[in-house]
C-alpha atoms as a PDB file:
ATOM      1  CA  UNK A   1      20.416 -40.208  18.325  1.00  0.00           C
ATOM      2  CA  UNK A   2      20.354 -36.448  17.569  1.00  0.00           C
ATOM      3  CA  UNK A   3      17.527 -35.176  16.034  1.00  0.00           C
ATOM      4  CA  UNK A   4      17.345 -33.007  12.907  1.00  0.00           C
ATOM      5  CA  UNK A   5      15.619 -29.079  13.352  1.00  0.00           C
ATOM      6  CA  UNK A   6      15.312 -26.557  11.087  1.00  0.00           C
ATOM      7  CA  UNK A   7      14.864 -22.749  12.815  1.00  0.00           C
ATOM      8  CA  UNK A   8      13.838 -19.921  10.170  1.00  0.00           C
ATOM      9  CA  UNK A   9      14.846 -16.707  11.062  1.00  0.00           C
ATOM     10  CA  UNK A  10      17.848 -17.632  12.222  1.00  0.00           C
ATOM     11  CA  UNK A  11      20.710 -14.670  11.630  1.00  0.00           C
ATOM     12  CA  UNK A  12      19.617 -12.709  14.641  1.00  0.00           C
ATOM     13  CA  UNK A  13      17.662 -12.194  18.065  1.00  0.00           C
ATOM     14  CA  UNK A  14      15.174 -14.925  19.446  1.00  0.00           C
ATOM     15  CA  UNK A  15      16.136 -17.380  16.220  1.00  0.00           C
ATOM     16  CA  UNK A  16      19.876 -16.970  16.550  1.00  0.00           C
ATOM     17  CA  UNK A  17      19.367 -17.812  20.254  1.00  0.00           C
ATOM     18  CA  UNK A  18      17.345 -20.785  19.857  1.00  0.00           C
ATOM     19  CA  UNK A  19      19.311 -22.472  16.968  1.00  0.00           C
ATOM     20  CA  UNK A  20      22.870 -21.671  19.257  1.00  0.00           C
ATOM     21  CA  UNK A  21      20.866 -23.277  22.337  1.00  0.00           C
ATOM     22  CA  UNK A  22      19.403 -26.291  20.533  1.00  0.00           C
ATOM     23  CA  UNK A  23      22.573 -27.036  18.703  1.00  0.00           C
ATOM     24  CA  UNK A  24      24.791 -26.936  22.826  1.00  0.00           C
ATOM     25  CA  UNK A  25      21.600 -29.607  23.519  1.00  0.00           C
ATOM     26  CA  UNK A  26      23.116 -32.115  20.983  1.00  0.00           C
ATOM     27  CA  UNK A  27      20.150 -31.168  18.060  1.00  0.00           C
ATOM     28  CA  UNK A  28      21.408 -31.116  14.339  1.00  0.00           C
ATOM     29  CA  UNK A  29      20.499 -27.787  13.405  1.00  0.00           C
ATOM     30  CA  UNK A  30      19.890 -26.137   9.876  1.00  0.00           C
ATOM     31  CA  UNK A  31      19.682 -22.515  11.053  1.00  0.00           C
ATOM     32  CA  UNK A  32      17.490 -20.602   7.805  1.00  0.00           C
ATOM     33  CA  UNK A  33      19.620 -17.285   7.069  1.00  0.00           C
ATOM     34  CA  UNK A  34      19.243 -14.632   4.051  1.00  0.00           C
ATOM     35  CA  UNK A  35      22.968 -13.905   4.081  1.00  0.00           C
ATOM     36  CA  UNK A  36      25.788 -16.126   3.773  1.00  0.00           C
ATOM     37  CA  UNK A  37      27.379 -13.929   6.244  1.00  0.00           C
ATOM     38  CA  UNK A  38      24.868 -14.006   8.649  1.00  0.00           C
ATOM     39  CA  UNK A  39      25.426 -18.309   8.583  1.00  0.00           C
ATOM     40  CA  UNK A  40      29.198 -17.422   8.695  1.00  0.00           C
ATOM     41  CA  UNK A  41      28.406 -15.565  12.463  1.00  0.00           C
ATOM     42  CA  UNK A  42      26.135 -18.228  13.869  1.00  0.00           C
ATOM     43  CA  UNK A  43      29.789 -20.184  14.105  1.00  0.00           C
ATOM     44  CA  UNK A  44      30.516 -24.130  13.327  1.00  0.00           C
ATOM     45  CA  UNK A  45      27.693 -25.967  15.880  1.00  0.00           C
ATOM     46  CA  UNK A  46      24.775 -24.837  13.366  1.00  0.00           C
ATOM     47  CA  UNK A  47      24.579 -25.569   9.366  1.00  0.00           C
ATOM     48  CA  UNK A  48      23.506 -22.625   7.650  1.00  0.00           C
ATOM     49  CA  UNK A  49      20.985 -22.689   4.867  1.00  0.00           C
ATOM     50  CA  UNK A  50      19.439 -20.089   2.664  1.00  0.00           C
ATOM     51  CA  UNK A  51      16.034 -19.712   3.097  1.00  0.00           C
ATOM     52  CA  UNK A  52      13.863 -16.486   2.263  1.00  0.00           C
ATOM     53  CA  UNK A  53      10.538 -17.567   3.303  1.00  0.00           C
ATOM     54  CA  UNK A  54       9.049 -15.551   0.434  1.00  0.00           C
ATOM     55  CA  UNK A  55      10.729 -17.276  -1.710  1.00  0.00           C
ATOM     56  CA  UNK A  56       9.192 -20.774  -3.030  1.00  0.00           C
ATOM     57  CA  UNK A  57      12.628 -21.929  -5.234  1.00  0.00           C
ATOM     58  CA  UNK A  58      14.461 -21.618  -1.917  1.00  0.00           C
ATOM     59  CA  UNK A  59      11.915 -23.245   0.004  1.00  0.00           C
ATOM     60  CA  UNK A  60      11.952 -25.793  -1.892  1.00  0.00           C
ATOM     61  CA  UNK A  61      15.560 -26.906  -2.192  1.00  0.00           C
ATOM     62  CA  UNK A  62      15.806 -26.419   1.711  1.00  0.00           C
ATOM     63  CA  UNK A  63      13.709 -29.243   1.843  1.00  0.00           C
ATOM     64  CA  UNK A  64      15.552 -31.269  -0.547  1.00  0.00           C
ATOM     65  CA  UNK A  65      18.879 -30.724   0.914  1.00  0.00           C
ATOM     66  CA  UNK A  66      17.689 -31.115   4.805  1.00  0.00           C
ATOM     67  CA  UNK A  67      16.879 -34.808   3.998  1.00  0.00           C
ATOM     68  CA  UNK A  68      15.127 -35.840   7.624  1.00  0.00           C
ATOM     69  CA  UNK A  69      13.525 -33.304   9.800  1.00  0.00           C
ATOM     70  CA  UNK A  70      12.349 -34.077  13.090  1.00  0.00           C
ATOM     71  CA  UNK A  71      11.027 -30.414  14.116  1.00  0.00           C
ATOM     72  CA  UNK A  72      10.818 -27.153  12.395  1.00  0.00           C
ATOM     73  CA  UNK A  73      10.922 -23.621  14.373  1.00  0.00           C
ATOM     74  CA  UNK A  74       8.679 -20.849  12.265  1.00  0.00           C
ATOM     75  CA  UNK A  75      10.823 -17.878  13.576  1.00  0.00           C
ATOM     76  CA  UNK A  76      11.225 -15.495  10.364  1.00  0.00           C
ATOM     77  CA  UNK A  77       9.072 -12.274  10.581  1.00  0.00           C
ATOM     78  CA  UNK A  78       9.470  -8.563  10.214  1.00  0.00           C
ATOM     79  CA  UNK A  79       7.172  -6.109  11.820  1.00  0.00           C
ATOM     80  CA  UNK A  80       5.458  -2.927   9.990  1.00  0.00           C
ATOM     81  CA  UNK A  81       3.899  -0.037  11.997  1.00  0.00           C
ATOM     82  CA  UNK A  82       2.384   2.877  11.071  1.00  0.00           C
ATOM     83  CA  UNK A  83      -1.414   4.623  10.517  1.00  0.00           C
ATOM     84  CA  UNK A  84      -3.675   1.865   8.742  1.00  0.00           C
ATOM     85  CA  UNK A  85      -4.761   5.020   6.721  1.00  0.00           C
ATOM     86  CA  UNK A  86      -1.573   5.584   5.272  1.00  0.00           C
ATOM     87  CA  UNK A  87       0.524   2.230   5.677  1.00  0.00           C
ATOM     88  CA  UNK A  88       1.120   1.522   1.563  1.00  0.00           C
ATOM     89  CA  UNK A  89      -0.570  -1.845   0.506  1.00  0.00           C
ATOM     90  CA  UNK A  90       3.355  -3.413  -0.397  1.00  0.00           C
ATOM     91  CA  UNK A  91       4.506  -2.614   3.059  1.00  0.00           C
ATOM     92  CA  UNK A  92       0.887  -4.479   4.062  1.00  0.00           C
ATOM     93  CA  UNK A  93       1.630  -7.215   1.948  1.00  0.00           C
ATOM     94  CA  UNK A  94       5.398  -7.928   2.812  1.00  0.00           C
ATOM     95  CA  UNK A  95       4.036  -7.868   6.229  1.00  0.00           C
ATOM     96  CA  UNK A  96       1.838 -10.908   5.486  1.00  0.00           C
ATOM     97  CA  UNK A  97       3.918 -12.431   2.828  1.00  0.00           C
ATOM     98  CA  UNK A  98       6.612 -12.974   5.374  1.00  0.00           C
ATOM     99  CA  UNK A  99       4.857 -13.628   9.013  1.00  0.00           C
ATOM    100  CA  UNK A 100       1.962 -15.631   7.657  1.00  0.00           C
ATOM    101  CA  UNK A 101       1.918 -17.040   3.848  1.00  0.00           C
ATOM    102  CA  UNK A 102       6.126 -17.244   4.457  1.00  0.00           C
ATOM    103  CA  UNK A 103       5.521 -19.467   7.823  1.00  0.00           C
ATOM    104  CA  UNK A 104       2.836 -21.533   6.410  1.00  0.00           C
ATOM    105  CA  UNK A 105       5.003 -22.097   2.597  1.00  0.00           C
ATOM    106  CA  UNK A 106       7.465 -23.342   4.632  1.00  0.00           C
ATOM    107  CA  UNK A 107       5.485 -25.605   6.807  1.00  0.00           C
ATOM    108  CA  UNK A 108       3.961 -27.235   3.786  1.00  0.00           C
ATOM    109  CA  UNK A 109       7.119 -28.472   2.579  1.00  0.00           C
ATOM    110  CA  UNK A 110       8.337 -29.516   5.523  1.00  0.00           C
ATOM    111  CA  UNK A 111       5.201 -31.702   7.179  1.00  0.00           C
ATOM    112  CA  UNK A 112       5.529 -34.331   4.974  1.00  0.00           C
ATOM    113  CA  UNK A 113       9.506 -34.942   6.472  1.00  0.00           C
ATOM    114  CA  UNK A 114       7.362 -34.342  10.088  1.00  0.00           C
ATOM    115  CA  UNK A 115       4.705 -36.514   9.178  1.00  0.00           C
ATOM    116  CA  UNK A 116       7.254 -39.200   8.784  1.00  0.00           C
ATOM    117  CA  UNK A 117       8.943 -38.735  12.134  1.00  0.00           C
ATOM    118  CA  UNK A 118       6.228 -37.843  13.499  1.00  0.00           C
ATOM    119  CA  UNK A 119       7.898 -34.610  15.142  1.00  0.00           C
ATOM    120  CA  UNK A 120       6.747 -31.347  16.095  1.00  0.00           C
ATOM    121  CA  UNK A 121       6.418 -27.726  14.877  1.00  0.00           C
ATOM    122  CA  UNK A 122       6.797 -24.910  16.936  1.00  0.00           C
ATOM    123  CA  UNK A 123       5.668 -21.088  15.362  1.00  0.00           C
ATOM    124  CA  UNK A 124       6.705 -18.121  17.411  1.00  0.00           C
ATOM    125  CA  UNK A 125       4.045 -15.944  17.558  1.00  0.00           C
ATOM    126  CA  UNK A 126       3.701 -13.059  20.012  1.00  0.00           C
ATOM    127  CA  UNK A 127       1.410 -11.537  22.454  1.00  0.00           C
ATOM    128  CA  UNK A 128       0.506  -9.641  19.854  1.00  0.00           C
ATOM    129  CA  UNK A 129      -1.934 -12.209  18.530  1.00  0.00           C
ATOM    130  CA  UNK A 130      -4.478 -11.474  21.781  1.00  0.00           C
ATOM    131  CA  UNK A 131      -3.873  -7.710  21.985  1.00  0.00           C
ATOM    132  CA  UNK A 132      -3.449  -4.651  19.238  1.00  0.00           C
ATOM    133  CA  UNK A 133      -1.587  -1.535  19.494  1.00  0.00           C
ATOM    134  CA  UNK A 134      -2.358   1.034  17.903  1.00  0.00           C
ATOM    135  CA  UNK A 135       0.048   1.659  14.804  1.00  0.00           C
ATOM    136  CA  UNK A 136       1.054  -1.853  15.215  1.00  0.00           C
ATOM    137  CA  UNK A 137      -2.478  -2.752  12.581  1.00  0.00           C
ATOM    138  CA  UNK A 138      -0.050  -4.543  10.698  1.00  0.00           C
ATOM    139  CA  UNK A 139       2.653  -6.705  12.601  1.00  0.00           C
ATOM    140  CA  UNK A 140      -0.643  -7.481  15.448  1.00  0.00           C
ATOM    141  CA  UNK A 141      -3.006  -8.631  12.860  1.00  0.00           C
ATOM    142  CA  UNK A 142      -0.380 -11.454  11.174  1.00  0.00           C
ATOM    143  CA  UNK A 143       0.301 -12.915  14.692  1.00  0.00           C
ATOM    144  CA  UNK A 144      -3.537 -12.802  14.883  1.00  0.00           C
ATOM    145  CA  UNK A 145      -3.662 -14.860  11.767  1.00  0.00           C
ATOM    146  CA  UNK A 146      -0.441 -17.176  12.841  1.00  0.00           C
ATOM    147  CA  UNK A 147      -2.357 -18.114  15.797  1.00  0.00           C
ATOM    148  CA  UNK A 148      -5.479 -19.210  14.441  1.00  0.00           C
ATOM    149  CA  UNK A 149      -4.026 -20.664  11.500  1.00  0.00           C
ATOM    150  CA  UNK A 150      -1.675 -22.378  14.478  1.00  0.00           C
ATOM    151  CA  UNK A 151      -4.992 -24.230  16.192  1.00  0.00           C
ATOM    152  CA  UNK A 152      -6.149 -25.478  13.024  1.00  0.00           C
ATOM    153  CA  UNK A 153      -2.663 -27.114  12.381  1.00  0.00           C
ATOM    154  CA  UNK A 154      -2.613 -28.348  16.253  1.00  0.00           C
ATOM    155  CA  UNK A 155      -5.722 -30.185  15.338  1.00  0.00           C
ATOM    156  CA  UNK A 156      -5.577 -31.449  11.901  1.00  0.00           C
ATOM    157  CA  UNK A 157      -1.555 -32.701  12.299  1.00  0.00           C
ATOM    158  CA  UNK A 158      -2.477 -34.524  15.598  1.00  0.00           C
ATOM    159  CA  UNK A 159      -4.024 -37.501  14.011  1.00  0.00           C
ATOM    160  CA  UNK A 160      -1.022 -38.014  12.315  1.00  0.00           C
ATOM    161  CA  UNK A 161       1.397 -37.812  14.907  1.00  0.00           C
ATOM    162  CA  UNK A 162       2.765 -34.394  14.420  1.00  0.00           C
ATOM    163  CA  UNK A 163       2.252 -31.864  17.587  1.00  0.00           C
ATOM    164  CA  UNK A 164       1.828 -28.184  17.054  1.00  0.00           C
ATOM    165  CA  UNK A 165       2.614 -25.552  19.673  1.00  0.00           C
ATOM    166  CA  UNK A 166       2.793 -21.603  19.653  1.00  0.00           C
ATOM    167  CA  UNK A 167       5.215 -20.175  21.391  1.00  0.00           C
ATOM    168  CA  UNK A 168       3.809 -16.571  22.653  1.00  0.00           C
ATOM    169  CA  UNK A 169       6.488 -13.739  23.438  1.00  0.00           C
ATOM    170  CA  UNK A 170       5.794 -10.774  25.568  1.00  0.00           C
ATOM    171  CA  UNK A 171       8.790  -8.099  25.671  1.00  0.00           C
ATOM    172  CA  UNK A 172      12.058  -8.845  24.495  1.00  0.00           C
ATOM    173  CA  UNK A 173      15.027  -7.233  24.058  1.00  0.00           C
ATOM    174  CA  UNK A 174      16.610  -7.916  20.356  1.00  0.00           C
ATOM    175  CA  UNK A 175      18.808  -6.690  18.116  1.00  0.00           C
ATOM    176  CA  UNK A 176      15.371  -5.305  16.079  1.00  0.00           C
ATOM    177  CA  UNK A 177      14.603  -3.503  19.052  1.00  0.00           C
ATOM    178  CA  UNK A 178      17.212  -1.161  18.966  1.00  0.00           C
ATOM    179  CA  UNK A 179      16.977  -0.351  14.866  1.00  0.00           C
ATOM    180  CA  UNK A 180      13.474   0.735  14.916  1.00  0.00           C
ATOM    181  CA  UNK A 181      14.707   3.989  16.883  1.00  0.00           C
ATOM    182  CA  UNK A 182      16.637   4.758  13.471  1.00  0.00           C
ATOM    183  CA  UNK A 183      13.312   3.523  11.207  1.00  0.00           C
ATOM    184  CA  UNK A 184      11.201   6.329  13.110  1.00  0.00           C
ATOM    185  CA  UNK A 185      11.537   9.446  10.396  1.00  0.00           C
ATOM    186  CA  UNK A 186      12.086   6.817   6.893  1.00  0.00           C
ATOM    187  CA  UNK A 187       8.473   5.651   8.432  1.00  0.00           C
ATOM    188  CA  UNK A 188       7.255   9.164   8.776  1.00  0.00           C
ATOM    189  CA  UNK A 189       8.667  10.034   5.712  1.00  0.00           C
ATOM    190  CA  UNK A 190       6.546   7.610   3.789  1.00  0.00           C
ATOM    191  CA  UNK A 191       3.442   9.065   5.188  1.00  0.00           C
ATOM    192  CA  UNK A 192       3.012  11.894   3.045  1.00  0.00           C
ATOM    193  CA  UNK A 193       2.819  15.483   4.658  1.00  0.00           C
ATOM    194  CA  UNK A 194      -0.829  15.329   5.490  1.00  0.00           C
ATOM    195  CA  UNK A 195      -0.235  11.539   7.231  1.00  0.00           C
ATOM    196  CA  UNK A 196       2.445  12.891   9.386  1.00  0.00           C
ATOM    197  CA  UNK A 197       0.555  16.075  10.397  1.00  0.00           C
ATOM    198  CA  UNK A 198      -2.403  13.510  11.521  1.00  0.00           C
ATOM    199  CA  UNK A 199      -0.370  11.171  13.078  1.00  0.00           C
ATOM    200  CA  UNK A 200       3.532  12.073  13.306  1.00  0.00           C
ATOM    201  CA  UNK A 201       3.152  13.377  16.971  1.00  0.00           C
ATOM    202  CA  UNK A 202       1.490  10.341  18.232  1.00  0.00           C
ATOM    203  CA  UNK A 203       3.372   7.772  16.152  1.00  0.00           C
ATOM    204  CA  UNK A 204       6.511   9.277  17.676  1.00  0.00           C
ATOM    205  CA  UNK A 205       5.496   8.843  21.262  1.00  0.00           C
ATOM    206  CA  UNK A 206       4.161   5.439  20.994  1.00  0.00           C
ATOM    207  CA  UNK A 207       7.289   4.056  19.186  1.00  0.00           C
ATOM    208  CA  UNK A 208       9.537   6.313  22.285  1.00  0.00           C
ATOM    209  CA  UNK A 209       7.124   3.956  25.126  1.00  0.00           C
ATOM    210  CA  UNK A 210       7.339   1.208  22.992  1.00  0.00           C
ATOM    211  CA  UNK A 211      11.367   1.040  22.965  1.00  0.00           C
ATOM    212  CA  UNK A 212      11.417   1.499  26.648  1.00  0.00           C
ATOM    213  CA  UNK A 213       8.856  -1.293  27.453  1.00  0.00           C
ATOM    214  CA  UNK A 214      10.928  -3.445  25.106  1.00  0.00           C
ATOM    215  CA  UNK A 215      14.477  -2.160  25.967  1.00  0.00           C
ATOM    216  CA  UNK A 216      13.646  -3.450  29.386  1.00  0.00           C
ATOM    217  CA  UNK A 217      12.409  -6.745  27.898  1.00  0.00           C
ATOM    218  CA  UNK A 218      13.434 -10.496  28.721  1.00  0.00           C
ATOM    219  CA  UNK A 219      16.415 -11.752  26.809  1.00  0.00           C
ATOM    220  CA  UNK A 220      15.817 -13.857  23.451  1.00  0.00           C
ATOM    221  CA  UNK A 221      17.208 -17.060  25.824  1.00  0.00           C
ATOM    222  CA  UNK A 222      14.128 -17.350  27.756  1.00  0.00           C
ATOM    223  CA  UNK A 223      12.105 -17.882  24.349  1.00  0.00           C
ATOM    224  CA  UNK A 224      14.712 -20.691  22.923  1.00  0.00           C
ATOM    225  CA  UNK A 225      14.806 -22.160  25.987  1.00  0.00           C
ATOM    226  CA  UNK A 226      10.447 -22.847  25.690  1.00  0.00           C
ATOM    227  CA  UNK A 227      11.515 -23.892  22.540  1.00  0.00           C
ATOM    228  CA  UNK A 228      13.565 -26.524  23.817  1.00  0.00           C
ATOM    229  CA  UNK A 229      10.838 -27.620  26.440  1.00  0.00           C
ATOM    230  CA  UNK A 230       8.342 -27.705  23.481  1.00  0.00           C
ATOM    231  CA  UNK A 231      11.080 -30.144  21.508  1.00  0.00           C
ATOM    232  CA  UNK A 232      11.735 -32.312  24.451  1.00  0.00           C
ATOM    233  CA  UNK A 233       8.643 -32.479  26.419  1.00  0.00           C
ATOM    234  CA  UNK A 234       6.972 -35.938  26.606  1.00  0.00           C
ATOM    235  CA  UNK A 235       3.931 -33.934  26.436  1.00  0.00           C
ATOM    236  CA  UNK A 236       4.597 -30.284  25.585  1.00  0.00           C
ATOM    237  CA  UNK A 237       2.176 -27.046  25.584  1.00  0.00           C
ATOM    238  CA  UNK A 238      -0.169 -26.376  23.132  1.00  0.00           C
ATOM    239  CA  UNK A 239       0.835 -22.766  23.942  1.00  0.00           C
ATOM    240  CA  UNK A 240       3.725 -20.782  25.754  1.00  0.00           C
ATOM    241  CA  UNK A 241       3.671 -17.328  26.858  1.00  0.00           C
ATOM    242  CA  UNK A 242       7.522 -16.364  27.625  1.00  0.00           C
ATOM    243  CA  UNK A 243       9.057 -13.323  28.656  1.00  0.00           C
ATOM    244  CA  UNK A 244       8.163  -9.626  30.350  1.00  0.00           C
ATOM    245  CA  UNK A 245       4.416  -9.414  30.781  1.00  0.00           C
ATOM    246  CA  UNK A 246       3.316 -12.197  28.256  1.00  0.00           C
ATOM    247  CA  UNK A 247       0.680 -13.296  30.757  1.00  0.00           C
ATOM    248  CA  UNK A 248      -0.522 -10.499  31.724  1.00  0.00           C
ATOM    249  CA  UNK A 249      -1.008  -9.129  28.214  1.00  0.00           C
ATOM    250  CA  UNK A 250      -2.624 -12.028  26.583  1.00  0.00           C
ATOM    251  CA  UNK A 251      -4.988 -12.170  29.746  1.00  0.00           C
ATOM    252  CA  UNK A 252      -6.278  -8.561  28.988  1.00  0.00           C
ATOM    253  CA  UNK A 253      -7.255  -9.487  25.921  1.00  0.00           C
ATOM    254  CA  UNK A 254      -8.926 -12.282  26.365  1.00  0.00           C
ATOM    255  CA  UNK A 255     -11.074 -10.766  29.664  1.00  0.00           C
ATOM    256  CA  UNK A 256     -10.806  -7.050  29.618  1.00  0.00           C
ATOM    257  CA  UNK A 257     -14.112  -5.178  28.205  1.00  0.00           C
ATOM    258  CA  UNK A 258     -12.616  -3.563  24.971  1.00  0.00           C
ATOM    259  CA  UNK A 259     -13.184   0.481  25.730  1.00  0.00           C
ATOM    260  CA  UNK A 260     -11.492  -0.355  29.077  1.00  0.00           C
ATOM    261  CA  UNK A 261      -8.645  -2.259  27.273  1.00  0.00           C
ATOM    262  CA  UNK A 262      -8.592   0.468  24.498  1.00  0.00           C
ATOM    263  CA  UNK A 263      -8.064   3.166  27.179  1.00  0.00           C
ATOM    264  CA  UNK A 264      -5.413   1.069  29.135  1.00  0.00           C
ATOM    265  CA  UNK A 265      -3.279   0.799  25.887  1.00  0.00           C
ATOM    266  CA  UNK A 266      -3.367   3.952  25.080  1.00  0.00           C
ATOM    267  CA  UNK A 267      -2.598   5.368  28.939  1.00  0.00           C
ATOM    268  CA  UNK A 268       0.225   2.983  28.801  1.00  0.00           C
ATOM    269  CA  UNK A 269       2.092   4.507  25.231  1.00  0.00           C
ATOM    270  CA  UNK A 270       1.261   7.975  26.454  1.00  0.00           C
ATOM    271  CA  UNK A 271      -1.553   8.625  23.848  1.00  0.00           C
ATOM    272  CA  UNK A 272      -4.209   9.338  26.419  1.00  0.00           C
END
């Protein structure tokens, strides 16, 4: 019998790829889109559905016209960067409106259609959650708070049947990849003179390090594909790091003395 999954996120990158790959496995997919157009592309094997995770009236009728759900993918997210000193409180906000209170809104609609078939939810998080860049404040600190708020849903949801797993990207090449190049000035812009005199050289370089780390990044198939191992597992991983360096960065978070780590991170953007 084919089982029912809902992916957020879905119009580009890592959720595109995992609701195209899940759908060729024989899965019923409702792929979560903010454009109609952006459903239109994902072609006839997925159902599109709006869904604005910020948006409660949507998340609500998604739930009401999905029916069953046997596994929801968190995907949706957006990432802000910039100088915590200058990075506006909105831009702070959307940050954690989308990757954390969007994510979690969503779950709580869905669990009680989990709950009942006793299936799974899987959150993409990132690497991000063990180690911060610097200018990446925002977009490192909600996959901080996605992966804590992650283990308390593993363990409260168990009991009831429903197994949560984080799913922990390193470096991958998307689609968002290649527009922050064009986001660099608009960011800088929004400084304020005196923010970009303080930090416009440095922001520069680490978003020029950070492109090439990412432009030579893992494809967005490796993550949907531990996204199908975490749907189809008997017994899947609480947690999967996929893609360029994933390991090795959440391992130098978790053992490397923090001056040592601080100066590694910043040898490695070119802000030493």
């Amino acid at each position: 019998m084919s089982k029912t999954v809902l992916v957020t996120g879905a119009s580009t990158g890592i959720g595109r790829a995992t609701a195209l790959l899940l759908a060729r496995e024989g899965f019923t997919v409702h792929a979560g889109v903010r454009k109609d157009v952006d459903g239109e592309a994902l072609g006839p094997t997925v159902v599109p559905i709006r869904l604005d995770v910020t948006d409660p009236g949507q998340i609500a009728l998604a739930a009401e016209e999905i029916g069953g759900l046997d596994a929801l993918v968190n995907n949706a997210g957006i990432g802000v960067t910039g100088p915590l000193e200058f990075v506006s409180m909105d831009a702070l906000r959307l940050q954690y409106e989308v990757n954390v209170f969007g994510q979690i809104a969503v779950t709580q609609a869905m669990l009680p259609k989990l709950r009942k078939s006793q299936g799974r939810l899987v959150t993409i998080g990132s690497v991000g959650g063990w180690i911060t860049l610097p200018f990446g404040g925002p977009l490192c600190s909600s996959k901080h708070a996605i992966r804590s708020l992650n283990d308390a849903l593993r363990m409260e949801l168990r009991p009831h049947g429903v197994t949560a797993v984080l799913v922990e990207p390193g470096s991958i090449h998307t689609d968002a990849v290649d527009k922050l190049a064009d986001e660099v000035e608009p960011r800088l812009a929004s400084l304020g003179a005196e923010g970009r005199r303080l930090y416009g050289a440095a922001y520069r370089t680490m978003v020029t390090s950070g492109l090439k780390e990412e432009r030579a990044g893992s494809s967005p198939d490796v993550v949907a594909r531990a996204v199908l191992h975490a749907l189809t597992a008997r017994k899947p991983r609480s947690r999967y790091p996929v893609g360029k360096k994933s390991r090795l960065m959440s391992t130098l978070g978790r053992v490397v003395p923090q001056y040592t780590l601080d100066a590694l991170r910043l040898r490695a953007l070119g802000l030493s």
